[in-house]
C-alpha atoms as a PDB file:
ATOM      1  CA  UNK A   1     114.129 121.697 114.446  1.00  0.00           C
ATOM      2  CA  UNK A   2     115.597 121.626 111.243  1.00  0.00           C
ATOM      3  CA  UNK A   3     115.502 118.273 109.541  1.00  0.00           C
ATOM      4  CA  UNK A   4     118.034 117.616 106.956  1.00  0.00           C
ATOM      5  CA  UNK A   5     117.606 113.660 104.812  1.00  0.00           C
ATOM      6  CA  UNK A   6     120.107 112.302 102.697  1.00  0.00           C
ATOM      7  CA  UNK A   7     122.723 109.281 102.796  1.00  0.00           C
ATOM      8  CA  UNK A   8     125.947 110.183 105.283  1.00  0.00           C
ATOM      9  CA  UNK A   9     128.382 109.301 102.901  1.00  0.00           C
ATOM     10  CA  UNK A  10     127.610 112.204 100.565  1.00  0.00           C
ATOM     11  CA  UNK A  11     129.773 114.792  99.921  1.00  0.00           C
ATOM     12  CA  UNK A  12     127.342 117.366 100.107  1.00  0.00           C
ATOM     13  CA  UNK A  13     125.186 116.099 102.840  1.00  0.00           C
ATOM     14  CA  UNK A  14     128.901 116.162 104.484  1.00  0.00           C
ATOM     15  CA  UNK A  15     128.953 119.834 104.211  1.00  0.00           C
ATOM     16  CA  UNK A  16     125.709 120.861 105.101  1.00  0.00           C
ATOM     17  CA  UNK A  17     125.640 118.864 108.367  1.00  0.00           C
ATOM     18  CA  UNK A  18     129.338 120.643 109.034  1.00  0.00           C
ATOM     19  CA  UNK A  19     127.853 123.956 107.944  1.00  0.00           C
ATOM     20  CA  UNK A  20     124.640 123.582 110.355  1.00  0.00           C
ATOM     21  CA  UNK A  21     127.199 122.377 113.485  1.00  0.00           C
ATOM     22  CA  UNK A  22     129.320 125.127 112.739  1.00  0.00           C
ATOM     23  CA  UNK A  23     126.659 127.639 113.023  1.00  0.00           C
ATOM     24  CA  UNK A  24     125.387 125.924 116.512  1.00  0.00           C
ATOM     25  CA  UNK A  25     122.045 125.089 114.602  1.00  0.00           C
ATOM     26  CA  UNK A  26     120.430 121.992 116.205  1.00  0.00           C
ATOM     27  CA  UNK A  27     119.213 119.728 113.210  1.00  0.00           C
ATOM     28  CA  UNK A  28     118.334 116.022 112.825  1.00  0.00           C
ATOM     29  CA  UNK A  29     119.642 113.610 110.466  1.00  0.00           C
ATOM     30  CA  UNK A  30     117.297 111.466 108.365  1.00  0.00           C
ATOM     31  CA  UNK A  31     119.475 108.650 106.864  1.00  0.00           C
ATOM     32  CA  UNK A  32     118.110 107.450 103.445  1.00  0.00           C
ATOM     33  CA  UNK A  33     119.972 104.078 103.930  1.00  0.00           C
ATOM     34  CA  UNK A  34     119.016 102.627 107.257  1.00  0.00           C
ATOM     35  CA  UNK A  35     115.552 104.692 107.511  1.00  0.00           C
ATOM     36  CA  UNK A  36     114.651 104.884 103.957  1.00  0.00           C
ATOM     37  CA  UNK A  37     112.635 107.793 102.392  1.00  0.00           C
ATOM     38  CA  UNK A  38     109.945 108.969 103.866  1.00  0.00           C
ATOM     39  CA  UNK A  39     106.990 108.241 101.826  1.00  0.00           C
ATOM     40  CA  UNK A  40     104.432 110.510 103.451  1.00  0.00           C
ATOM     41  CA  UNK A  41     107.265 113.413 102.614  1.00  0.00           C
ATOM     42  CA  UNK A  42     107.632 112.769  99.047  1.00  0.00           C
ATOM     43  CA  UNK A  43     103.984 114.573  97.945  1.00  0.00           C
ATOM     44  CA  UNK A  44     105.485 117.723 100.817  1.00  0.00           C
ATOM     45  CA  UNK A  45     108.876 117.625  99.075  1.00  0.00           C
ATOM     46  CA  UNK A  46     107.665 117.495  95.494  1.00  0.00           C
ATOM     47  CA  UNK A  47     104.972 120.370  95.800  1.00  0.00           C
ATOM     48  CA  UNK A  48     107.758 122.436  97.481  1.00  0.00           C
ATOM     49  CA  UNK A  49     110.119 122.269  94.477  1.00  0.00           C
ATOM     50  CA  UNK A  50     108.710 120.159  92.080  1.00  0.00           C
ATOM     51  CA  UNK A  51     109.944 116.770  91.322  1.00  0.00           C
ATOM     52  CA  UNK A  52     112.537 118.293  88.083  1.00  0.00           C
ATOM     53  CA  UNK A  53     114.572 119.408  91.109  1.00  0.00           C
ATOM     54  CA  UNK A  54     113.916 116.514  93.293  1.00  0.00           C
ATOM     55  CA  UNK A  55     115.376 113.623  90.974  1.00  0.00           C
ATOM     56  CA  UNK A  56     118.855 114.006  90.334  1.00  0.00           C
ATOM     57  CA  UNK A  57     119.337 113.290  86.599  1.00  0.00           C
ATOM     58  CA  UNK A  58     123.175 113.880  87.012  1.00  0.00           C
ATOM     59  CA  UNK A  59     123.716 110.936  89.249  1.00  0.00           C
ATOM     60  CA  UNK A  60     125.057 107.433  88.122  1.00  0.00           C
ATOM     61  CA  UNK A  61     121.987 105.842  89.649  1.00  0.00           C
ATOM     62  CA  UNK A  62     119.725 107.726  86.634  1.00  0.00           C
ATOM     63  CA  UNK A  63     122.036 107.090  84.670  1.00  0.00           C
ATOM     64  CA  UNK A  64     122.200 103.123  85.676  1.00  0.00           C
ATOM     65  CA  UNK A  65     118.051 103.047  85.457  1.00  0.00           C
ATOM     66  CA  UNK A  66     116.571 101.606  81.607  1.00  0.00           C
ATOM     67  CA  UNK A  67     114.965 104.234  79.599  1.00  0.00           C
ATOM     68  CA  UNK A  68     111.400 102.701  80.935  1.00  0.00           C
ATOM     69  CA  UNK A  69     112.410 103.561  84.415  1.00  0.00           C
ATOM     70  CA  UNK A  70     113.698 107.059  83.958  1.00  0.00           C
ATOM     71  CA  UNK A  71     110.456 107.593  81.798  1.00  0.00           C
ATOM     72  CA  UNK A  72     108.130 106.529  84.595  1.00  0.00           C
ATOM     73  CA  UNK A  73     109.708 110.128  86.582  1.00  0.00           C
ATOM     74  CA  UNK A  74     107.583 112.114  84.088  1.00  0.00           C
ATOM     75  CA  UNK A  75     104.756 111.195  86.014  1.00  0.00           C
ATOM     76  CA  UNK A  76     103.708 112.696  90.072  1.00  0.00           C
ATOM     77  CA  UNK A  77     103.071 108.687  90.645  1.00  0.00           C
ATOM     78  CA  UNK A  78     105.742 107.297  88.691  1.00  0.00           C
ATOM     79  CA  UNK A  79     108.295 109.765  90.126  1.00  0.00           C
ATOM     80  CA  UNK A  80     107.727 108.756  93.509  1.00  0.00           C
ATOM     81  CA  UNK A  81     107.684 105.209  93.030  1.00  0.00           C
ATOM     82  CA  UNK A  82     110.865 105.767  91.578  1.00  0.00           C
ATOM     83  CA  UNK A  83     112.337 107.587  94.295  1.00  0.00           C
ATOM     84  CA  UNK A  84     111.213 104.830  97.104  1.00  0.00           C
ATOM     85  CA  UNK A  85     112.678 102.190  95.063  1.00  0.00           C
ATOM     86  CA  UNK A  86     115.928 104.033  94.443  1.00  0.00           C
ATOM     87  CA  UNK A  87     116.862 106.640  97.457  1.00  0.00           C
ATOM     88  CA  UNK A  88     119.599 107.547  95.696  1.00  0.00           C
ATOM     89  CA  UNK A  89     118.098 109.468  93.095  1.00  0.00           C
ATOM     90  CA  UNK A  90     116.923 111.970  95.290  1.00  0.00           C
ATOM     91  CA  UNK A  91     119.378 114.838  94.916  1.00  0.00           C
ATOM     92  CA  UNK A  92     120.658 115.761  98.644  1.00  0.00           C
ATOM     93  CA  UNK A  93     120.614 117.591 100.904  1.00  0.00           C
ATOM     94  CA  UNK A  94     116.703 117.303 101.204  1.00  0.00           C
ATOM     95  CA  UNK A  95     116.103 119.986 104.199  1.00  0.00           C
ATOM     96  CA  UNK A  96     112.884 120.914 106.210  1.00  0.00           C
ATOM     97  CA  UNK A  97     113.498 124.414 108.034  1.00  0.00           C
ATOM     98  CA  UNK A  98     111.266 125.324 110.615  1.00  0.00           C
ATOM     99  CA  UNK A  99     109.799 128.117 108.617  1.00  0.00           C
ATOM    100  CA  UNK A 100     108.223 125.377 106.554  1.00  0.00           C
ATOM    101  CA  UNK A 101     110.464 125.835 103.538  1.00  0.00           C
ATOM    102  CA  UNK A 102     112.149 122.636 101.924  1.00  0.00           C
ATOM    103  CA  UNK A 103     115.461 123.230 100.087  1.00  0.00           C
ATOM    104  CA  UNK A 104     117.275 120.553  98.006  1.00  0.00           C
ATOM    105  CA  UNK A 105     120.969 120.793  97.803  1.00  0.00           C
ATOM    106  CA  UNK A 106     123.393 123.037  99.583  1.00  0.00           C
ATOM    107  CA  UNK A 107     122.999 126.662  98.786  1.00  0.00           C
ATOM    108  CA  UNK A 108     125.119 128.619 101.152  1.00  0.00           C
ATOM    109  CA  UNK A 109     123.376 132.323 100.682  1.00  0.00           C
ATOM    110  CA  UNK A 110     119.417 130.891 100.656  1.00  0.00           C
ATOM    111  CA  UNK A 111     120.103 128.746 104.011  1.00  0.00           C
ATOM    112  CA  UNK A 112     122.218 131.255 105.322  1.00  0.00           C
ATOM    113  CA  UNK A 113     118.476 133.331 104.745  1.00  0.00           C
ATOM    114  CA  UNK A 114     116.909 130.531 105.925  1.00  0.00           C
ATOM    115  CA  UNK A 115     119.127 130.792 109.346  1.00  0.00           C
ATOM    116  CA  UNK A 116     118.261 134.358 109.971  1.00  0.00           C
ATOM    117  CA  UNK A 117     114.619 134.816 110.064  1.00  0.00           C
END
């Protein structure tokens, strides 16, 4: 089962749960909002793809965080306290494939690899 996490309101979340249903892949939703993160996933998630690609530095809520907070993300510990305390920096789509690969974002071509093994 392919497990995809983010918040349902996001435009990219959007279109990855559209581009999974339109492909007839069955996949479950994690919602960040009423389920929060995952805590035990965080460590799976960071080794993965590290936690540079994990925390969206783009965002408004990095940018809304004091210079002590977005410090504290330089650190493995830091960085995940960070991302329980503020779901919202986690860039999204976070996705578990069944292969045991974990993508963040939507990348059309590397899921559409994903899909076919």
């Amino acid at each position: 089962m392919i497990l995809i996490y983010g918040i349902p309101n996001c435009d990219t979340v959007k279109k990855a749960r559209a581009w999974l249903t339109e492909r007839g892949l069955a996949h479950a939703f994690h919602d960040f909002k009423k389920q929060g993160v995952p805590a035990s996933q965080l460590p799976v998630w960071a080794k993965a793809v590290g936690w540079d690609q994990l925390i969206n530095r783009q965002g408004t809520t990095w940018r809304k965080l004091d210079a002590t907070a977005q410090a504290s993300a330089q650190t493995p510990q830091g960085a995940q306290k960070l991302t329980l305390d503020n779901p919202s920096i986690i860039k999204r789509p976070v996705v578990q494939w069944p292969t045991g690969d974990v993508t963040v974002g939507f990348d059309d071509a590397r899921w559409t690899d994903l899909t076919s093994k």
